[in-house]
N, C-alpha and C. Protein backbone atom coordinates (compact mmCIF):
# COMPACT_ATOMS: atom_id res chain seq x y z
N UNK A 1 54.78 101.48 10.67
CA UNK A 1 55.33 101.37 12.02
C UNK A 1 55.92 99.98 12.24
N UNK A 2 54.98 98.59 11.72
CA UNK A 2 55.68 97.61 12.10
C UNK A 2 57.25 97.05 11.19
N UNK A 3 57.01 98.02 10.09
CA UNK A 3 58.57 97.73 9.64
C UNK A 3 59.80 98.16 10.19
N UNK A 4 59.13 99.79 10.26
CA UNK A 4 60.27 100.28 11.73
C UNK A 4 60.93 99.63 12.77
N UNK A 5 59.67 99.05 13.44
CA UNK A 5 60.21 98.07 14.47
C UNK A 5 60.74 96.76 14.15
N UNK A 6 60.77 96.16 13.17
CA UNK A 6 61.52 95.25 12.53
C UNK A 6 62.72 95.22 12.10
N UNK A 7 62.96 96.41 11.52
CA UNK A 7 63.95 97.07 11.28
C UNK A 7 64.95 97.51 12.29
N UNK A 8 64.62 97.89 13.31
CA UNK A 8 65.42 98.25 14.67
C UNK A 8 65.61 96.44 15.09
N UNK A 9 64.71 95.81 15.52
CA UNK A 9 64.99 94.51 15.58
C UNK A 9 65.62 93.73 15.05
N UNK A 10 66.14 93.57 13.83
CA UNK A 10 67.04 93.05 12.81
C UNK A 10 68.25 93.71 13.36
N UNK A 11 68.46 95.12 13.01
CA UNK A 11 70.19 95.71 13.40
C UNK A 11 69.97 94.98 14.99
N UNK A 12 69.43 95.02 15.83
CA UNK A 12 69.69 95.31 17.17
C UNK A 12 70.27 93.23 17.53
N UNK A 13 69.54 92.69 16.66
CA UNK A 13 69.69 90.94 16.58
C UNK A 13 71.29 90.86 15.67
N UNK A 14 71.30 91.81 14.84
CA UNK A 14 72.96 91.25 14.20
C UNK A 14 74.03 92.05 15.15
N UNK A 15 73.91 92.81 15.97
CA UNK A 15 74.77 93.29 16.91
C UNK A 15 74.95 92.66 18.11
N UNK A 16 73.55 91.71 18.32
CA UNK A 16 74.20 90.26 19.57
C UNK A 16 74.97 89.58 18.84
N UNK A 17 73.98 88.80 17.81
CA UNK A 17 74.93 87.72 16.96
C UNK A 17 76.04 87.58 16.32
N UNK A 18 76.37 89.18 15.90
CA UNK A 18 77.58 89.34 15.76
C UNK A 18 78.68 90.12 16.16
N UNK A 19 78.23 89.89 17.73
CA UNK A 19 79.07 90.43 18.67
C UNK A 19 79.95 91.20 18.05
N UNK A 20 79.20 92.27 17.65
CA UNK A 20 79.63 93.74 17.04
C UNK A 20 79.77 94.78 18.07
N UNK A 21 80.69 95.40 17.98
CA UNK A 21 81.42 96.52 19.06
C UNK A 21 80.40 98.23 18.94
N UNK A 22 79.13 98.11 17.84
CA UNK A 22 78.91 99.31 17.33
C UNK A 22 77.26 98.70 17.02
N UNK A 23 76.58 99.81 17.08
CA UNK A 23 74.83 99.55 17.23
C UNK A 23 74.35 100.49 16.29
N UNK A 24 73.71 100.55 15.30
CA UNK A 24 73.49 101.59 14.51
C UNK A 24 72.12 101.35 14.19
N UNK A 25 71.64 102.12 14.92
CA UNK A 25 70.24 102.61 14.53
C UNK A 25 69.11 103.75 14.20
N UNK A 26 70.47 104.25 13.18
CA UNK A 26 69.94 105.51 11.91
C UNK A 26 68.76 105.25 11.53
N UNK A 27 68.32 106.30 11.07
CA UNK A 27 66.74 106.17 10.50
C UNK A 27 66.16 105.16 10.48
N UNK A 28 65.56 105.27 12.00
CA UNK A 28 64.42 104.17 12.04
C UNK A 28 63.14 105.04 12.80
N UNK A 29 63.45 106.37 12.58
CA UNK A 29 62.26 106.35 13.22
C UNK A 29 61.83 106.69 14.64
N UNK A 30 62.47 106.43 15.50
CA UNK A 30 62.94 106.61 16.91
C UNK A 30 62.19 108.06 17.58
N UNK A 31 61.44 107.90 18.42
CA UNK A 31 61.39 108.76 19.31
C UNK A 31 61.65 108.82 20.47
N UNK A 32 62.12 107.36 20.68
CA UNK A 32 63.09 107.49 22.21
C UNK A 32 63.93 106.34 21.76
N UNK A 33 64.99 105.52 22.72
CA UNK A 33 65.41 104.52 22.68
C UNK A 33 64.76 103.30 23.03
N UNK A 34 64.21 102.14 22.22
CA UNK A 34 63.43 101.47 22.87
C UNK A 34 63.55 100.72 23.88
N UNK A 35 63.04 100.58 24.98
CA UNK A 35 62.78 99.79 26.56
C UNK A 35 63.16 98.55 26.13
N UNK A 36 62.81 97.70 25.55
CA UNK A 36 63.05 96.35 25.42
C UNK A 36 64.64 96.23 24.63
N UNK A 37 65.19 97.48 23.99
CA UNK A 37 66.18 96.70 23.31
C UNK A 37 67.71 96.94 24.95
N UNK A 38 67.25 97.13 25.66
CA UNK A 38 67.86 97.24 27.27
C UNK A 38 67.80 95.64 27.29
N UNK A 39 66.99 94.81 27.17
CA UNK A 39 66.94 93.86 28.27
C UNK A 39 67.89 92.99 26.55
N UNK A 40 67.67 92.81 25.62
CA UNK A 40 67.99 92.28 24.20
C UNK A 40 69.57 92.44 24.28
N UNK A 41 69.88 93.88 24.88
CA UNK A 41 71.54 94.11 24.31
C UNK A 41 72.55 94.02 26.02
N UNK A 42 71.58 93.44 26.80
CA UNK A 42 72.37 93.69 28.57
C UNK A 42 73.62 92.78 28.35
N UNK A 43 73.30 91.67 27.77
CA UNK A 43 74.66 90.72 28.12
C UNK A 43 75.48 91.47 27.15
N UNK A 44 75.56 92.49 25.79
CA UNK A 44 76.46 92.61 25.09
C UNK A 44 76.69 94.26 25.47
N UNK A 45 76.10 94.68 26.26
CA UNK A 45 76.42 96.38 25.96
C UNK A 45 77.51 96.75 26.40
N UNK A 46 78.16 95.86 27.60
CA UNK A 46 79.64 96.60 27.80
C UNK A 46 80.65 96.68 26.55
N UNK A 47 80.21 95.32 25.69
CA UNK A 47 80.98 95.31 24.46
C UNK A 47 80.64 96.93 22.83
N UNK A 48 80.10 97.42 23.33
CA UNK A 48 79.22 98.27 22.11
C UNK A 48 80.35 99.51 22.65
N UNK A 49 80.85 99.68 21.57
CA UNK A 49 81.64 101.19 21.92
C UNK A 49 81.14 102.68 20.99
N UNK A 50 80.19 102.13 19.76
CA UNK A 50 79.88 103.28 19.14
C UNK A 50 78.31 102.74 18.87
N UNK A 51 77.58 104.01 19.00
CA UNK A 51 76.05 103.99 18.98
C UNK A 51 76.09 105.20 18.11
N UNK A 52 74.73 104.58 17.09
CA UNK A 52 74.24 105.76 15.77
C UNK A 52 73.11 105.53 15.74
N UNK A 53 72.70 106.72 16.61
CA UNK A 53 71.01 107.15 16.46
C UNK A 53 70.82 108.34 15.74
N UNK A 54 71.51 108.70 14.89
CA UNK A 54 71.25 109.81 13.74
C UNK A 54 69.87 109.43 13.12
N UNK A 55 69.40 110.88 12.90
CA UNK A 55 68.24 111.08 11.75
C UNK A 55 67.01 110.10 12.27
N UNK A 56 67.27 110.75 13.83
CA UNK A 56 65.36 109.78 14.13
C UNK A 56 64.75 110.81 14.82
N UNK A 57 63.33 110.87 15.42
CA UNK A 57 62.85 111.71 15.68
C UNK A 57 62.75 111.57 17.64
N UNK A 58 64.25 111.39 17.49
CA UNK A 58 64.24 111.34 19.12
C UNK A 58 64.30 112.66 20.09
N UNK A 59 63.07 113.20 21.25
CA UNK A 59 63.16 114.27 21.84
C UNK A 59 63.73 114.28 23.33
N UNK A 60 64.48 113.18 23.71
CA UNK A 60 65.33 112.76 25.01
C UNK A 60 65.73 111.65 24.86
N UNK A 61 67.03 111.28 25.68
CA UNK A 61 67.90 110.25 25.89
C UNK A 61 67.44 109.84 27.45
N UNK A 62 67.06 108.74 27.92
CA UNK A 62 66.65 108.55 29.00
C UNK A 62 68.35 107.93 30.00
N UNK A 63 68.05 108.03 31.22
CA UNK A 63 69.58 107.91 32.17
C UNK A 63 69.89 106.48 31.75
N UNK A 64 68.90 105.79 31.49
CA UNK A 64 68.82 104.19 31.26
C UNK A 64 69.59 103.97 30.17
N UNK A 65 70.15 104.69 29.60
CA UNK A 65 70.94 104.47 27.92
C UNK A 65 72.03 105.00 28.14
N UNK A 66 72.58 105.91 29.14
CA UNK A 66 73.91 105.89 29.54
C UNK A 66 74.09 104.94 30.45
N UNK A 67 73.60 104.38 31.52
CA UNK A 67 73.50 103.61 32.46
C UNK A 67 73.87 101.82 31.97
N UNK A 68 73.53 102.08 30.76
CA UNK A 68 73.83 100.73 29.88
C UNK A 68 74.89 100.63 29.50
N UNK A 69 75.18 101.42 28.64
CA UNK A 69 76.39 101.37 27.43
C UNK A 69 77.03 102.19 28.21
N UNK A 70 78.01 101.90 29.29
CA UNK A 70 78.80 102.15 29.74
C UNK A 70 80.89 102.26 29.47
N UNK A 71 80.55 101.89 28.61
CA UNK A 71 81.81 101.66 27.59
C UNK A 71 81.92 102.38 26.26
N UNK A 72 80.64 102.85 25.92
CA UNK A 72 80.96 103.90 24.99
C UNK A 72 81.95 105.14 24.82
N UNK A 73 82.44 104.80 23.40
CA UNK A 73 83.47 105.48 22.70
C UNK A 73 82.74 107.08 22.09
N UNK A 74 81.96 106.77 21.26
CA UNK A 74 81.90 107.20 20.05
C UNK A 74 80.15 107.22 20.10
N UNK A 75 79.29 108.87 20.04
CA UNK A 75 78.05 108.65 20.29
C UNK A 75 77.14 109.62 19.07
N UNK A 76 76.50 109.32 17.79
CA UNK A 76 75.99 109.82 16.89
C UNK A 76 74.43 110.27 17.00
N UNK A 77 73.98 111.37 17.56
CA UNK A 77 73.35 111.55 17.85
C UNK A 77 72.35 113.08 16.67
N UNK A 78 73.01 112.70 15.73
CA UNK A 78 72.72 114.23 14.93
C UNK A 78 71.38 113.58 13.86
N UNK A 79 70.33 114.88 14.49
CA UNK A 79 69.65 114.90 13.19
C UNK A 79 68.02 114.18 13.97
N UNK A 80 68.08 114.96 15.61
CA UNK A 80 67.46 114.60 15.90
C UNK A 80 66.52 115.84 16.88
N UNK A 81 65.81 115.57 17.51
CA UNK A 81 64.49 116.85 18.12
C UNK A 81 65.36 117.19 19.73
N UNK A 82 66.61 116.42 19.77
CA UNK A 82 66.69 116.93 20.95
C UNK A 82 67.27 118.58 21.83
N UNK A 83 66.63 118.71 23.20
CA UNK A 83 66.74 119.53 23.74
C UNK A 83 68.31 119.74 24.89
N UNK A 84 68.14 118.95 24.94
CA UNK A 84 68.71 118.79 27.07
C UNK A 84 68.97 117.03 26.77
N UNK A 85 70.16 117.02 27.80
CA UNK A 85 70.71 115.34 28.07
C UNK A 85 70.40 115.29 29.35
N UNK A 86 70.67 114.15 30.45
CA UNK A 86 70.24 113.61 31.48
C UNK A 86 71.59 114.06 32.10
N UNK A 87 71.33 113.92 33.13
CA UNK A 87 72.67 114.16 33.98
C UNK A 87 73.43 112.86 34.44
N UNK A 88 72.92 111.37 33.73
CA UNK A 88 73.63 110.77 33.73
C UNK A 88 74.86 110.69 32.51
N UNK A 89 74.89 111.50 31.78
CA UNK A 89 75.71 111.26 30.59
C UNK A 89 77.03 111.72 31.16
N UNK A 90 77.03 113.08 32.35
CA UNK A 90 78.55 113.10 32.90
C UNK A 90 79.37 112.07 33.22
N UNK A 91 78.72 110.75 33.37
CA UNK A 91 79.03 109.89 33.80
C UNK A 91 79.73 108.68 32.78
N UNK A 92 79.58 109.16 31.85
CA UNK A 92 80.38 108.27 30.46
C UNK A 92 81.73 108.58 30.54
N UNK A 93 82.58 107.69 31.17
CA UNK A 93 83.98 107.91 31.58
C UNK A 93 84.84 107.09 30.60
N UNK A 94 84.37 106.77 29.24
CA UNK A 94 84.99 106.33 27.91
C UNK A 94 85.04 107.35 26.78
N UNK A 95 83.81 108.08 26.41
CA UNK A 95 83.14 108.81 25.17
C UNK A 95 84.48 110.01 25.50
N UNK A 96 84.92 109.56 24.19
CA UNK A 96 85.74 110.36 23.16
C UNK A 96 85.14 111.64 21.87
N UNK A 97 83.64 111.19 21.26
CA UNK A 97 83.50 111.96 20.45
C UNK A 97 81.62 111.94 20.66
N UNK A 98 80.96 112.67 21.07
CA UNK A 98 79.40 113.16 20.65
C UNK A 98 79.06 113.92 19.00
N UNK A 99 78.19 113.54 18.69
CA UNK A 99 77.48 114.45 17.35
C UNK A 99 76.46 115.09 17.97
N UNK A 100 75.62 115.79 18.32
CA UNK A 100 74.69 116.35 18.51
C UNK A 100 74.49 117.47 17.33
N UNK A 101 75.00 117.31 16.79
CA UNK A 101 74.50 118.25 15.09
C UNK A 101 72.99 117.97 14.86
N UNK A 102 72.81 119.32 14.14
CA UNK A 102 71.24 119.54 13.84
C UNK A 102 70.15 119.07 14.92
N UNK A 103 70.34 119.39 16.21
CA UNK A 103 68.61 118.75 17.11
C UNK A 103 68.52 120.63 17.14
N UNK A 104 68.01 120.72 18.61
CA UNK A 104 66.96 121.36 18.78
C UNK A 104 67.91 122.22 20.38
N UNK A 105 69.05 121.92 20.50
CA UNK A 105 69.59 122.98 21.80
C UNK A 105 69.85 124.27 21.52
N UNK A 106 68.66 125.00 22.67
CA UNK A 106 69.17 126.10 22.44
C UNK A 106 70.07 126.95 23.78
N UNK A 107 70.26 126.07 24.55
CA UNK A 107 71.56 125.92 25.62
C UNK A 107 72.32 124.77 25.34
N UNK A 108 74.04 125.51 25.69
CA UNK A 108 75.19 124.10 25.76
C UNK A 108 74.61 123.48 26.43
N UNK A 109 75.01 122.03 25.95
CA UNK A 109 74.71 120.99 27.37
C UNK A 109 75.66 121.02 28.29
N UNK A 110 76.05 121.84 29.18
CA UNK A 110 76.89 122.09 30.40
C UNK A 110 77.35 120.50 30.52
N UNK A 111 76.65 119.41 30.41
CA UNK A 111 77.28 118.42 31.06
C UNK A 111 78.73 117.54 30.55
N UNK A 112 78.47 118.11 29.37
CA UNK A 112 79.83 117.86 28.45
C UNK A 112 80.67 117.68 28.53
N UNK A 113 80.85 119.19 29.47
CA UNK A 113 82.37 119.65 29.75
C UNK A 113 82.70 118.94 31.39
N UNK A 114 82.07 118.32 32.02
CA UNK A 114 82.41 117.31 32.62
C UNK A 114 83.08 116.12 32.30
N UNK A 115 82.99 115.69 31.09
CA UNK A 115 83.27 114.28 30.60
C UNK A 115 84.63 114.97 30.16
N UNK A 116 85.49 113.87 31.11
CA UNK A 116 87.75 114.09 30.98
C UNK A 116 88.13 113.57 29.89
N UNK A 117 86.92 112.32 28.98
CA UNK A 117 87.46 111.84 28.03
C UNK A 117 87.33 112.32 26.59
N UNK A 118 86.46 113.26 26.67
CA UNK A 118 86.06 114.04 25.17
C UNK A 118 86.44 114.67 24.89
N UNK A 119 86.86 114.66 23.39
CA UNK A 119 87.51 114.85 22.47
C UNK A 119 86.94 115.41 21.41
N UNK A 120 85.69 115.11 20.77
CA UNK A 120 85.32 115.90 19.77
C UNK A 120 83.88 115.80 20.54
N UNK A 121 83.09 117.12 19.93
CA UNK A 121 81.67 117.84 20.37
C UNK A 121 81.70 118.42 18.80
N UNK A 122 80.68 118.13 18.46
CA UNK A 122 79.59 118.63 17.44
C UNK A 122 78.28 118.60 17.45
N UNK A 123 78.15 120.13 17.51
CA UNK A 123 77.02 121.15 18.33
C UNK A 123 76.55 121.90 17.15
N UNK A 124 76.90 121.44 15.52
CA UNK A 124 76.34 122.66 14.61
C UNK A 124 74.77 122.52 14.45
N UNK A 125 74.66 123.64 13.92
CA UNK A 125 73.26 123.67 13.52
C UNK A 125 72.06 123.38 14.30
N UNK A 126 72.59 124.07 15.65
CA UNK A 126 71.26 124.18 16.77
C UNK A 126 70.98 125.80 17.00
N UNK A 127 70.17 125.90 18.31
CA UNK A 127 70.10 127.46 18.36
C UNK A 127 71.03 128.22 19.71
N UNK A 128 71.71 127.40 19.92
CA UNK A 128 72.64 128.05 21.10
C UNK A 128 72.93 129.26 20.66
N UNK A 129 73.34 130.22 21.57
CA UNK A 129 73.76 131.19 21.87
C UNK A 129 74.88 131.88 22.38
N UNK A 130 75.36 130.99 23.70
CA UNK A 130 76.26 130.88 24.54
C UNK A 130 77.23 129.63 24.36
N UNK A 131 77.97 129.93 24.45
CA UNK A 131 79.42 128.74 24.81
C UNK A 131 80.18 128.77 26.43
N UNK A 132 80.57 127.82 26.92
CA UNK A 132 80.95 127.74 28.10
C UNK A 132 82.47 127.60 28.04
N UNK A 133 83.10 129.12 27.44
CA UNK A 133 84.53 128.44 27.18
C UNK A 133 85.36 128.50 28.07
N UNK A 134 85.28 129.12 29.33
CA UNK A 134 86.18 128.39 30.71
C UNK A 134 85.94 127.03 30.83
N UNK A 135 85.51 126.64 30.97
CA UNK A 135 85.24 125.11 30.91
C UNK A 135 85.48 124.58 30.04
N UNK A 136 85.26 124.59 28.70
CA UNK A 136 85.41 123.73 27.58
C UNK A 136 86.85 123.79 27.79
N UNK A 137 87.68 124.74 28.13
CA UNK A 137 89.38 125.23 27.83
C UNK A 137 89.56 124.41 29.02
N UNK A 138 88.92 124.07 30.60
CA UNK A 138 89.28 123.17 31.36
C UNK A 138 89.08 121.54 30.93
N UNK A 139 88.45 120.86 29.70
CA UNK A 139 88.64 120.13 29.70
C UNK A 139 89.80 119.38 29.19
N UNK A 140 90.06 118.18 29.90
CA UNK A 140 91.78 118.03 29.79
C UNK A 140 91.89 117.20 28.05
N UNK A 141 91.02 116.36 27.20
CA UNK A 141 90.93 115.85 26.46
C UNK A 141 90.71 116.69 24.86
N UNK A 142 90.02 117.97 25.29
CA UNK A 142 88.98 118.31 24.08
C UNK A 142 90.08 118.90 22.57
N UNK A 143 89.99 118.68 21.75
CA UNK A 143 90.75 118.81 20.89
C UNK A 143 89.66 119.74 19.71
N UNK A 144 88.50 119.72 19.42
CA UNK A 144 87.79 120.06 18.70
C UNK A 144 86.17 120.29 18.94
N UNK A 145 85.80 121.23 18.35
CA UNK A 145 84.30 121.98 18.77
C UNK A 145 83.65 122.35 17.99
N UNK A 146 82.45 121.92 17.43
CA UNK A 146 82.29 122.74 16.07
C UNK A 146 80.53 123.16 16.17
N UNK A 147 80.54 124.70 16.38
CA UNK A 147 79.29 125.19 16.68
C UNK A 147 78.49 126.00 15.78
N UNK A 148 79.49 125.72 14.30
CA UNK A 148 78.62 126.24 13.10
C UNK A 148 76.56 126.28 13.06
N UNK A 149 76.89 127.46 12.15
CA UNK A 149 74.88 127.53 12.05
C UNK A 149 74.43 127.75 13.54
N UNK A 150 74.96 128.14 14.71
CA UNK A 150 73.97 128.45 15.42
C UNK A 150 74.54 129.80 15.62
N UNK A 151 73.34 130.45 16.67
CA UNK A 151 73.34 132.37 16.19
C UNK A 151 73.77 132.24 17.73
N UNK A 152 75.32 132.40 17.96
CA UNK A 152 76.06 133.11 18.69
C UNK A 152 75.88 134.27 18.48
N UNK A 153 75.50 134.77 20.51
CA UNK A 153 75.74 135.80 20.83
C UNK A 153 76.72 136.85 20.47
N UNK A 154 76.79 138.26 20.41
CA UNK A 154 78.49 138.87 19.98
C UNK A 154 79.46 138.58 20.56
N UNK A 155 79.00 138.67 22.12
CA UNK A 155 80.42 137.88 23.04
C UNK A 155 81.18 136.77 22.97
N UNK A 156 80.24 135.97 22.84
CA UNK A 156 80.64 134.50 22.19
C UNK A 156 81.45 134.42 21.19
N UNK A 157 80.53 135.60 19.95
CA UNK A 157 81.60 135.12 18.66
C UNK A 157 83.14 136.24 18.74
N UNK A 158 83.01 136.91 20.04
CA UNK A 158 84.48 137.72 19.87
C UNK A 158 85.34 136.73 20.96
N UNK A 159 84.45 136.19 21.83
CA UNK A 159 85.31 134.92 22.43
C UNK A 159 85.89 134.08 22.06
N UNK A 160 85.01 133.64 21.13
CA UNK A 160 86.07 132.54 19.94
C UNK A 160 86.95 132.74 19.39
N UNK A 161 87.49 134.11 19.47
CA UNK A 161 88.36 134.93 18.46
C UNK A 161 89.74 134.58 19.40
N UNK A 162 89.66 134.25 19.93
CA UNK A 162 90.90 134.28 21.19
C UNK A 162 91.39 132.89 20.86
N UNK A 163 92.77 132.61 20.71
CA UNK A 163 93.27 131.42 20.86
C UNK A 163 92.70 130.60 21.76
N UNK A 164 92.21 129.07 21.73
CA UNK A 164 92.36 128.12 22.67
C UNK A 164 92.93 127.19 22.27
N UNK A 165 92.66 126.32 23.67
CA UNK A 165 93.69 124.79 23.19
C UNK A 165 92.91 123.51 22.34
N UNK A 166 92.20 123.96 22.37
CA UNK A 166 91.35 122.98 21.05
C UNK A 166 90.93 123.64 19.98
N UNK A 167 91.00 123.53 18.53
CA UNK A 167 90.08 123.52 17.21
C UNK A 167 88.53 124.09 17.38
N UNK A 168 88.75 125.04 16.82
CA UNK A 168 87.06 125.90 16.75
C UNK A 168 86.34 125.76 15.73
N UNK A 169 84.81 125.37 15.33
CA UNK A 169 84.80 125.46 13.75
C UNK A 169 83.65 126.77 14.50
N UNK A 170 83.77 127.77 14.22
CA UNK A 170 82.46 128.72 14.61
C UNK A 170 81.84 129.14 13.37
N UNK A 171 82.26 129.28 12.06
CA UNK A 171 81.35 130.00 10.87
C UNK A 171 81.57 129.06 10.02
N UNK A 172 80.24 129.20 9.41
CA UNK A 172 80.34 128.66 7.93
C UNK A 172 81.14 129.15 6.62
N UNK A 173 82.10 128.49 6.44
CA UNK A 173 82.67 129.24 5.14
C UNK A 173 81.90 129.11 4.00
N UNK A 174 82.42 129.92 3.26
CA UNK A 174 81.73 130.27 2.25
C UNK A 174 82.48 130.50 0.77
């Protein structure tokens, strides 16, 4: 455990010091975002445009981590226990691209398709069912969707069958 946290402490110290635009804190372990690295990254977070919390064992994003990194681009979130986002994430009026690959949704996150600036969603390999494609087709940005590996409903997967204005990945090829 205390290397973990050393380890998050080290990346989280070369991303002040080197007033780096991007925070990457892949496998460390994570079951939430830690409280203290809020008060460590306040003077630099408007500067952070891409965050990588892939491959930790995180089961929620607290409002306090959109509420921060308010300038985020670019958000890597795959490979983790999650369920459900906060309803502050509609509120990321930068984020261009989410990963949510491989957690644990087995509902869209409806809040998604709120955000005017996104552009790519990757949603494979959860247990959804449903897709929200009036909405996804109302968002003005979205270019790409990729909801491979999860067990769409029949409606869903004859819904997808229909032209839209963004890129579908729905099946695994083979």
């Amino acid at each position: 455990m205390a290397e973990a946290v050393a380890n998050v402490a080290r990346r989280i110290n070369a991303t002040v010091e080197e007033e780096k635009d991007s925070l990457d804190l892949s496998n460390c372990k994570l079951i939430s975002f830690p409280d203290g690295v809020f008060k460590v990254l306040k003077c630099v977070s408007e500067n952070i445009h891409v965050v990588t919390l892939a491959d930790n064992e995180m089961k929620t994003m607290s409002s306090k981590f959109f509420s921060t990194f308010t300038q985020l681009r670019e958000l890597d979130l795959q490979g983790n226990v999650l369920t459900k986002l906060p309803d502050t994430m509609e509120e990321m009026e930068h984020l261009t691209s989410i990963n949510l690959a491989n957690n644990s949704f087995s509902i869209f996150p409806d809040k998604l398709t709120k955000i005017a600036t996104l552009e790519r969603i990757n949603l494979e390999g959860n247990r959804i069912t449903e897709i929200p494609l009036e909405k996804l087709s109302a968002m003005p940005a979205l270019k790409w969707l990729n909801v491979k590996s999860n067990p769409l409903d029949s409606n869903t997967q004859s819904a997808l069958q229909s032209p839209h204005s963004f890129d579908i990945l729905s099946r695994t090829e083979s």
